[in-house]
PDB file of N, CA and C in Angstrom:
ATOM      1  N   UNK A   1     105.480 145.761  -1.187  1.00  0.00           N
ATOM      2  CA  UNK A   1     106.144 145.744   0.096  1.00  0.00           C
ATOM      3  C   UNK A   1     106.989 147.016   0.204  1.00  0.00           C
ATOM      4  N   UNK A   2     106.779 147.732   1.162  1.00  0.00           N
ATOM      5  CA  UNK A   2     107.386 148.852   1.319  1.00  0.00           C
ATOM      6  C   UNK A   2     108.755 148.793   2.367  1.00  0.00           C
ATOM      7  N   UNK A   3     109.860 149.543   1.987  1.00  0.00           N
ATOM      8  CA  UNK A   3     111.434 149.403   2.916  1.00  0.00           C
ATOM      9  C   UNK A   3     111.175 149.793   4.216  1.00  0.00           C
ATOM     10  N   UNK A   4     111.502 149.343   5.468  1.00  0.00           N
ATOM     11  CA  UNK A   4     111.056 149.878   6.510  1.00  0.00           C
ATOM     12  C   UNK A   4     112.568 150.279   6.815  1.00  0.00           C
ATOM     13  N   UNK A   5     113.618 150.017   6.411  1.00  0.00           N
ATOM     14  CA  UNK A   5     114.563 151.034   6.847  1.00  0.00           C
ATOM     15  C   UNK A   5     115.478 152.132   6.195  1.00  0.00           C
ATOM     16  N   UNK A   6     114.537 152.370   5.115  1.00  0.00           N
ATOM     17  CA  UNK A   6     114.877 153.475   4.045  1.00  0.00           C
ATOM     18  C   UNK A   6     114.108 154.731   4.863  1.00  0.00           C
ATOM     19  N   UNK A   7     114.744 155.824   4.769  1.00  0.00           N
ATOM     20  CA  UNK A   7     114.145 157.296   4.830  1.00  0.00           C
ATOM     21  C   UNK A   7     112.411 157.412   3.829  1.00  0.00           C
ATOM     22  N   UNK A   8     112.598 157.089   3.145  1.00  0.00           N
ATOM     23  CA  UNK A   8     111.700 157.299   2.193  1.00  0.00           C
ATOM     24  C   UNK A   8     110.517 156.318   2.069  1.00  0.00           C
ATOM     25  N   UNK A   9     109.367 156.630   3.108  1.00  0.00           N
ATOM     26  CA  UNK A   9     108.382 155.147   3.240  1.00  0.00           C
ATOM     27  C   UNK A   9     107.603 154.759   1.269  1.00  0.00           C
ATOM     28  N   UNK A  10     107.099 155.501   0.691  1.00  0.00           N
ATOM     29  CA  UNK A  10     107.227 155.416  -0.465  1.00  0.00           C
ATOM     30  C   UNK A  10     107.886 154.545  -1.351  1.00  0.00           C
ATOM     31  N   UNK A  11     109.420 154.456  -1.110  1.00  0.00           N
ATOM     32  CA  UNK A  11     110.198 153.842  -2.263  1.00  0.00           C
ATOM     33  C   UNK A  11     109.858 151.959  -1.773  1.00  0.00           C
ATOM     34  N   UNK A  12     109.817 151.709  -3.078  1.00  0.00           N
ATOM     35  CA  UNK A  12     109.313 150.161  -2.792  1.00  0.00           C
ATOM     36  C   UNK A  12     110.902 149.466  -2.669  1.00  0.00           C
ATOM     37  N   UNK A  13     110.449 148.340  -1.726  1.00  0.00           N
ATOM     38  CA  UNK A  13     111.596 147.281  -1.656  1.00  0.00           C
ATOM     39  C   UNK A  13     111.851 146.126  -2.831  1.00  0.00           C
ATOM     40  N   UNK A  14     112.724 145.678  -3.147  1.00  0.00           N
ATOM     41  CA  UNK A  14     112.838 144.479  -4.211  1.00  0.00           C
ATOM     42  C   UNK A  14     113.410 143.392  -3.630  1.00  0.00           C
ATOM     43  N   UNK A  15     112.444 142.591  -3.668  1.00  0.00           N
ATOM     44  CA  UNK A  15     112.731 141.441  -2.912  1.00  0.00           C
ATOM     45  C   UNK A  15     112.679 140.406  -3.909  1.00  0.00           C
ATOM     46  N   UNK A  16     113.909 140.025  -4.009  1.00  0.00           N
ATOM     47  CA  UNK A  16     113.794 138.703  -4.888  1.00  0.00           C
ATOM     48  C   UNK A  16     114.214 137.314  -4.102  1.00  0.00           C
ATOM     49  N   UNK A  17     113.522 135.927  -5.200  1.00  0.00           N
ATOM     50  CA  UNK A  17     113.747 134.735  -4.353  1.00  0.00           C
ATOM     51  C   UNK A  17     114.729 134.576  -3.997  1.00  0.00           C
ATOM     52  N   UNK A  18     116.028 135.358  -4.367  1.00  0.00           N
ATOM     53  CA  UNK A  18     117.327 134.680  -3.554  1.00  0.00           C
ATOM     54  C   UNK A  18     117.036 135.900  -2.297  1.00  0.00           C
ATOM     55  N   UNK A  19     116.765 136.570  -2.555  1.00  0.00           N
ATOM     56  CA  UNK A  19     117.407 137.807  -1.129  1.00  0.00           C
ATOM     57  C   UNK A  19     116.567 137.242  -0.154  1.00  0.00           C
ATOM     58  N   UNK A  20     115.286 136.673  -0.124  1.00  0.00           N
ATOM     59  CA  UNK A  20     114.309 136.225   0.568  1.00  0.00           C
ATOM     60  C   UNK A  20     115.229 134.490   1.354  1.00  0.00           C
ATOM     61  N   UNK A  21     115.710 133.533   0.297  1.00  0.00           N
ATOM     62  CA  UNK A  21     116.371 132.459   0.636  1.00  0.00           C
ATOM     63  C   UNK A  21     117.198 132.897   1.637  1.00  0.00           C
ATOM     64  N   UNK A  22     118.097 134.391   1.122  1.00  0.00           N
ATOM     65  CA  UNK A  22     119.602 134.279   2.082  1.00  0.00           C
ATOM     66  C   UNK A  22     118.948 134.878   3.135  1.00  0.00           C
ATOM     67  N   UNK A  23     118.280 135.528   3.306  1.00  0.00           N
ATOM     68  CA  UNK A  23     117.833 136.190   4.711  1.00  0.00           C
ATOM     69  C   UNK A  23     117.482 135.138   5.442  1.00  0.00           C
ATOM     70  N   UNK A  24     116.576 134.463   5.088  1.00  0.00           N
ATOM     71  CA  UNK A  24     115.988 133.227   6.046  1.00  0.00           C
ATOM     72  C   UNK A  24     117.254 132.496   6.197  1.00  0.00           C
ATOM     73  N   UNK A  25     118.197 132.008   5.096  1.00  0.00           N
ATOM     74  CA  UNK A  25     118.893 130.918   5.338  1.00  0.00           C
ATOM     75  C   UNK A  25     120.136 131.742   6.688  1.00  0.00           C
ATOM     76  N   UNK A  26     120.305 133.108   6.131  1.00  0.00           N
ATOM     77  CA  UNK A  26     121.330 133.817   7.668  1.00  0.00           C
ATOM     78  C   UNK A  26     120.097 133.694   9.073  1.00  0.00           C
ATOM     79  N   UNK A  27     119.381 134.347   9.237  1.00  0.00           N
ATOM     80  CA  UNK A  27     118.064 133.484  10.247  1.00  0.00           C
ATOM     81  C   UNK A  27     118.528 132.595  10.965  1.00  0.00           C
ATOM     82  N   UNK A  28     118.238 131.539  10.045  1.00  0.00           N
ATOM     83  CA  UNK A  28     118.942 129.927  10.649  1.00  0.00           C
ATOM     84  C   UNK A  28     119.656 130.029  11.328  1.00  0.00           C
ATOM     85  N   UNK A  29     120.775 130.388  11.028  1.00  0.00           N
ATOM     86  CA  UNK A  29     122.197 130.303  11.010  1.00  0.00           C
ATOM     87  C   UNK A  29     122.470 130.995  12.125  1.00  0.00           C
ATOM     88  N   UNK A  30     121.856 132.190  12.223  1.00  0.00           N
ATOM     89  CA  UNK A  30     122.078 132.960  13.656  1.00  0.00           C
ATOM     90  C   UNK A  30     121.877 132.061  15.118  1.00  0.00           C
ATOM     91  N   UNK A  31     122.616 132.044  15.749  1.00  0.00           N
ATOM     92  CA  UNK A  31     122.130 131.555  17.357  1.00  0.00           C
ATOM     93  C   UNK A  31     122.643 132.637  18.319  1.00  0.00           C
ATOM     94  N   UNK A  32     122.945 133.745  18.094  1.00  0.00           N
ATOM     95  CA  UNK A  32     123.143 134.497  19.269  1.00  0.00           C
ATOM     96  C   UNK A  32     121.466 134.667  19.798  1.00  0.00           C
ATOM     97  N   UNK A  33     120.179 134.701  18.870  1.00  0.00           N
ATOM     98  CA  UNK A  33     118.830 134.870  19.483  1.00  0.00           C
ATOM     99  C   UNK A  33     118.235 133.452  20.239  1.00  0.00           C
ATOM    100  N   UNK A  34     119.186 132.318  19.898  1.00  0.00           N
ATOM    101  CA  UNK A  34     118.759 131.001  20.341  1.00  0.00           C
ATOM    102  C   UNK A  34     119.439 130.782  22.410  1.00  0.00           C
ATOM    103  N   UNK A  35     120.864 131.774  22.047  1.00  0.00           N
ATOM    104  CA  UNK A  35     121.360 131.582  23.474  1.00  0.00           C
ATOM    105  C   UNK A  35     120.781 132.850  24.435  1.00  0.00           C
ATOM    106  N   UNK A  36     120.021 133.413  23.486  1.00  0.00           N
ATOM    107  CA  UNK A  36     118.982 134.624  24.332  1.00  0.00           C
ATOM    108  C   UNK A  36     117.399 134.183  25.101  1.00  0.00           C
ATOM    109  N   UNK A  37     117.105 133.201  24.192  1.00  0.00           N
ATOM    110  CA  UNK A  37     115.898 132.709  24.529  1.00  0.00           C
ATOM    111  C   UNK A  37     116.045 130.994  25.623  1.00  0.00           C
ATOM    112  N   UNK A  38     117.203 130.588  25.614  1.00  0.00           N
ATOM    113  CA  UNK A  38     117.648 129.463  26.060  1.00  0.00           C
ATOM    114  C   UNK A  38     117.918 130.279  27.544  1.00  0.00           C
ATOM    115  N   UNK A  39     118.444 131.222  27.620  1.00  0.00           N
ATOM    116  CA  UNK A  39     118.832 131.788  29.262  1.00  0.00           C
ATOM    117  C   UNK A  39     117.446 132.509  29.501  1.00  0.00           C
ATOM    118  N   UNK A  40     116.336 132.837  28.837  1.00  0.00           N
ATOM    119  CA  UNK A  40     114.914 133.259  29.426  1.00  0.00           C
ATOM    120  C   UNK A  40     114.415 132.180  29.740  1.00  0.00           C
ATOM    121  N   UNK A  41     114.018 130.992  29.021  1.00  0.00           N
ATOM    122  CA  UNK A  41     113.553 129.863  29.692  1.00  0.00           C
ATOM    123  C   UNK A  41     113.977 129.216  30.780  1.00  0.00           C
ATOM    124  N   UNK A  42     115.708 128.788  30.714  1.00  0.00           N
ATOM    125  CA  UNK A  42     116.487 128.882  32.456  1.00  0.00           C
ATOM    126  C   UNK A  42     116.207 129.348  33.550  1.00  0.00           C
ATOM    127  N   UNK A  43     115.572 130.863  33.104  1.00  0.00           N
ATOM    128  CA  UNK A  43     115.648 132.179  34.326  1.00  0.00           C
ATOM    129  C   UNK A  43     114.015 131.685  34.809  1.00  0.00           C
ATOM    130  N   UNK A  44     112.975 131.056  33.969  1.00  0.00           N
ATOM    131  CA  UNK A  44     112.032 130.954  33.879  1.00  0.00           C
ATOM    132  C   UNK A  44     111.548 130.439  34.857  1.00  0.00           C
ATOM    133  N   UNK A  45     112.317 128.897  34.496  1.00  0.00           N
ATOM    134  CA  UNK A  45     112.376 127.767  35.103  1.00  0.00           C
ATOM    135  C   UNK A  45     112.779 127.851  35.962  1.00  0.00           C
ATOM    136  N   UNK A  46     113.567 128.558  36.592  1.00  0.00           N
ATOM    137  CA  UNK A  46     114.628 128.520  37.927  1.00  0.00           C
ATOM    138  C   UNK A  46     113.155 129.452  38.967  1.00  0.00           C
ATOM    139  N   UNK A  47     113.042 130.862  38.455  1.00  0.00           N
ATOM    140  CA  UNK A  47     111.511 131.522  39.292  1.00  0.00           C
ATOM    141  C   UNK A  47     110.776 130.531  39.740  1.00  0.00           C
ATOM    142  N   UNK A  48     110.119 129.712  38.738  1.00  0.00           N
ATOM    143  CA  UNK A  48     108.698 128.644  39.202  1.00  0.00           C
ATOM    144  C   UNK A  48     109.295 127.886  40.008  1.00  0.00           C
ATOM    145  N   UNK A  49     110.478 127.227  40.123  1.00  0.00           N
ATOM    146  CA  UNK A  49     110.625 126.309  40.791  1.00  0.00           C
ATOM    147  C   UNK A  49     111.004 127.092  41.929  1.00  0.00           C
ATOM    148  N   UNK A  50     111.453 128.246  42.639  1.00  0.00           N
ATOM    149  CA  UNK A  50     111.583 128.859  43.927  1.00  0.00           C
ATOM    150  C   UNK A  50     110.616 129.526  44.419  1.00  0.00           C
ATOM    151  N   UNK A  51     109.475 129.783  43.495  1.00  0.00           N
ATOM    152  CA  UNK A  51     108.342 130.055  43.978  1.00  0.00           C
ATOM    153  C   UNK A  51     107.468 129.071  44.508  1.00  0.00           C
ATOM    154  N   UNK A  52     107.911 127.904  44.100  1.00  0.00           N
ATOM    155  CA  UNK A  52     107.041 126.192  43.894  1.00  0.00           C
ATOM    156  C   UNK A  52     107.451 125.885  45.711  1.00  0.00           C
ATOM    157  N   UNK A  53     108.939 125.998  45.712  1.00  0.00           N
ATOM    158  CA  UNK A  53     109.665 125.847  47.111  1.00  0.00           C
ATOM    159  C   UNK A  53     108.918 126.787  48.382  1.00  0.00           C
ATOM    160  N   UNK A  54     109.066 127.942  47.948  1.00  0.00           N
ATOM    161  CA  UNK A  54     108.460 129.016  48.661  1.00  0.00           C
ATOM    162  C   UNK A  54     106.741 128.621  49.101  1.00  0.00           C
ATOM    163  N   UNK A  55     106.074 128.212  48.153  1.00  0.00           N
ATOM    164  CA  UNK A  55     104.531 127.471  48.634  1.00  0.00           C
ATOM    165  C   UNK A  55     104.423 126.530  49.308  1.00  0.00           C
ATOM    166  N   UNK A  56     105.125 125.211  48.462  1.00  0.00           N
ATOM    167  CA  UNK A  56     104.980 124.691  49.638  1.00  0.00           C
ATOM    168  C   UNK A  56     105.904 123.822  50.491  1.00  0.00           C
ATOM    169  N   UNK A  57     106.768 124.534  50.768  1.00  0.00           N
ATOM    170  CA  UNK A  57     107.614 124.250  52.578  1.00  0.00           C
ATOM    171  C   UNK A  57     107.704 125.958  53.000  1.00  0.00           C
ATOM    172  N   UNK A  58     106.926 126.558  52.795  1.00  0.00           N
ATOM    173  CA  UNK A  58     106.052 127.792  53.636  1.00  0.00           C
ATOM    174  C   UNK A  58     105.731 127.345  55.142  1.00  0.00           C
ATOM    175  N   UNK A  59     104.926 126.911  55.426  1.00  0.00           N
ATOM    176  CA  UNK A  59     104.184 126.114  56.005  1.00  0.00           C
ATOM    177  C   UNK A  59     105.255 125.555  56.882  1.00  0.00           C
ATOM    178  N   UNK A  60     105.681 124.643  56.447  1.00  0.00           N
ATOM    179  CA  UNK A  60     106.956 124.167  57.783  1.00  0.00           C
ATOM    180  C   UNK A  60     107.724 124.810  58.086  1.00  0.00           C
ATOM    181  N   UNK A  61     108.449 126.045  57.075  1.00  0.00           N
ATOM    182  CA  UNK A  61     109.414 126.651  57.861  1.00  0.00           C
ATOM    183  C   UNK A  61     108.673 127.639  58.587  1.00  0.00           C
ATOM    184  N   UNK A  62     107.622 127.906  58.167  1.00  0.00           N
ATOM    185  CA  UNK A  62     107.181 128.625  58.970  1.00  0.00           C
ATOM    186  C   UNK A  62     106.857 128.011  60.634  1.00  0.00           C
ATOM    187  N   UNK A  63     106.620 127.410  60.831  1.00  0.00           N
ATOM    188  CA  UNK A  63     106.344 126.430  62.169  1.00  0.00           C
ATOM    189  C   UNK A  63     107.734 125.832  62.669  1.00  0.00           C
ATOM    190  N   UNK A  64     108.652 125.487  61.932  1.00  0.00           N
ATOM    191  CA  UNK A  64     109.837 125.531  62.387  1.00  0.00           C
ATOM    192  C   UNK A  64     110.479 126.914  62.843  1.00  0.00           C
ATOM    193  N   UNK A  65     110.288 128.062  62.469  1.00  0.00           N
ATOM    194  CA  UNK A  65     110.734 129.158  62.878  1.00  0.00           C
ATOM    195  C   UNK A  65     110.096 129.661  63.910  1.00  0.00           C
ATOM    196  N   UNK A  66     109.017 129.372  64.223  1.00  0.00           N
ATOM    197  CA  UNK A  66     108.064 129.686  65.824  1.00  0.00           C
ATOM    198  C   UNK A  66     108.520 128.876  66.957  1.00  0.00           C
ATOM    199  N   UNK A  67     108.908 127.787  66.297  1.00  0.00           N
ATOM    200  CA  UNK A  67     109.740 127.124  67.034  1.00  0.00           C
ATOM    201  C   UNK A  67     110.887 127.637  68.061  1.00  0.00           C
ATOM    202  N   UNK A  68     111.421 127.770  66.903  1.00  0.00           N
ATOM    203  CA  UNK A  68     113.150 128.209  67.347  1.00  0.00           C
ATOM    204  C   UNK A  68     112.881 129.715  68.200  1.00  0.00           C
ATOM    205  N   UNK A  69     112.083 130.764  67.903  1.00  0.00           N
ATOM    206  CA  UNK A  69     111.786 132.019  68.211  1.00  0.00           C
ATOM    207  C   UNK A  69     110.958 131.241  70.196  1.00  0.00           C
ATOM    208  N   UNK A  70     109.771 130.327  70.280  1.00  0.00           N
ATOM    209  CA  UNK A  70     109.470 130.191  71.337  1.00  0.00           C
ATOM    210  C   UNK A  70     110.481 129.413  72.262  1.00  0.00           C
ATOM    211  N   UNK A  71     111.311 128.720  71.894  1.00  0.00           N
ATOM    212  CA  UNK A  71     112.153 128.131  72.434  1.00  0.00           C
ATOM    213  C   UNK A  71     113.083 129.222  73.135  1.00  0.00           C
ATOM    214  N   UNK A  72     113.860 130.040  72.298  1.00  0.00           N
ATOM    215  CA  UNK A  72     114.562 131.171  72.819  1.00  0.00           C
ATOM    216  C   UNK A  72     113.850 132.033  73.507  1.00  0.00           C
ATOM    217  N   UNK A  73     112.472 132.845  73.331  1.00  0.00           N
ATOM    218  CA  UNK A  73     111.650 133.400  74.122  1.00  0.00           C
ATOM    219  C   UNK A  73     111.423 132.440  75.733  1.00  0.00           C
ATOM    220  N   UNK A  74     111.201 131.303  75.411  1.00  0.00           N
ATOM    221  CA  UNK A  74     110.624 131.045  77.107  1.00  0.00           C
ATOM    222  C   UNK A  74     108.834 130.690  76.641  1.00  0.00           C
ATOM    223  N   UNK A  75     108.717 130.218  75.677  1.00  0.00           N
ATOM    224  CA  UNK A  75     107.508 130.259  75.300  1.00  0.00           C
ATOM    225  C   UNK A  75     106.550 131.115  75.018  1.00  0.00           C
ATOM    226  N   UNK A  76     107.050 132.320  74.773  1.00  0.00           N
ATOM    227  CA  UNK A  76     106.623 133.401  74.557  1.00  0.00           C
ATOM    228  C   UNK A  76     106.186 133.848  73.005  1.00  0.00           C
ATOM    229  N   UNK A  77     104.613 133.867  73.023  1.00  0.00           N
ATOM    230  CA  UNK A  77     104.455 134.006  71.509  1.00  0.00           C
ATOM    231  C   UNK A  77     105.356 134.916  70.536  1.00  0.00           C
ATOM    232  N   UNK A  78     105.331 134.339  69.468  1.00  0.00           N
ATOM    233  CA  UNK A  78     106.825 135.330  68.629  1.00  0.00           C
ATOM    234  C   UNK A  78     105.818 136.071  67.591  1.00  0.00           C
TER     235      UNK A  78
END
């Protein structure tokens, strides 16, 4: 396994079973990447569902707004 953040791609890394344990076990432990991925799924969820709105009551507001536009016109296509 080679160091990917050493200058020197060459020099080998030493990875032993504890350095391997504590890395994973800090991993865990981290949640600043958990409240990163928790506000992408939010942002996610919030798009589909205003795009979901936007499909379908399209359609009525749209016909409700020809409405209101021929009414004020005099019946005049809008």
């Amino acid at each position: 396994m080679y160091c990917l953040l050493k200058n020197n791609p060459d020099e080998v890394c030493e990875m032993t079973l504890q350095t391997i344990k504590a890395s994973v076990l800090k991993f865990a432990k981290d949640e600043d990447g958990l409240t990163i991925v928790e506000y992408a799924v939010a942002g996610g969820l919030i798009t589909v569902a205003v795009a979901a709105a936007f499909v379908l009551l399209g359609g009525a507001v749209d016909t409700q707004i020809r409405a209101l536009c021929q009414a004020v016109n005099g019946n005049v296509a809008c």
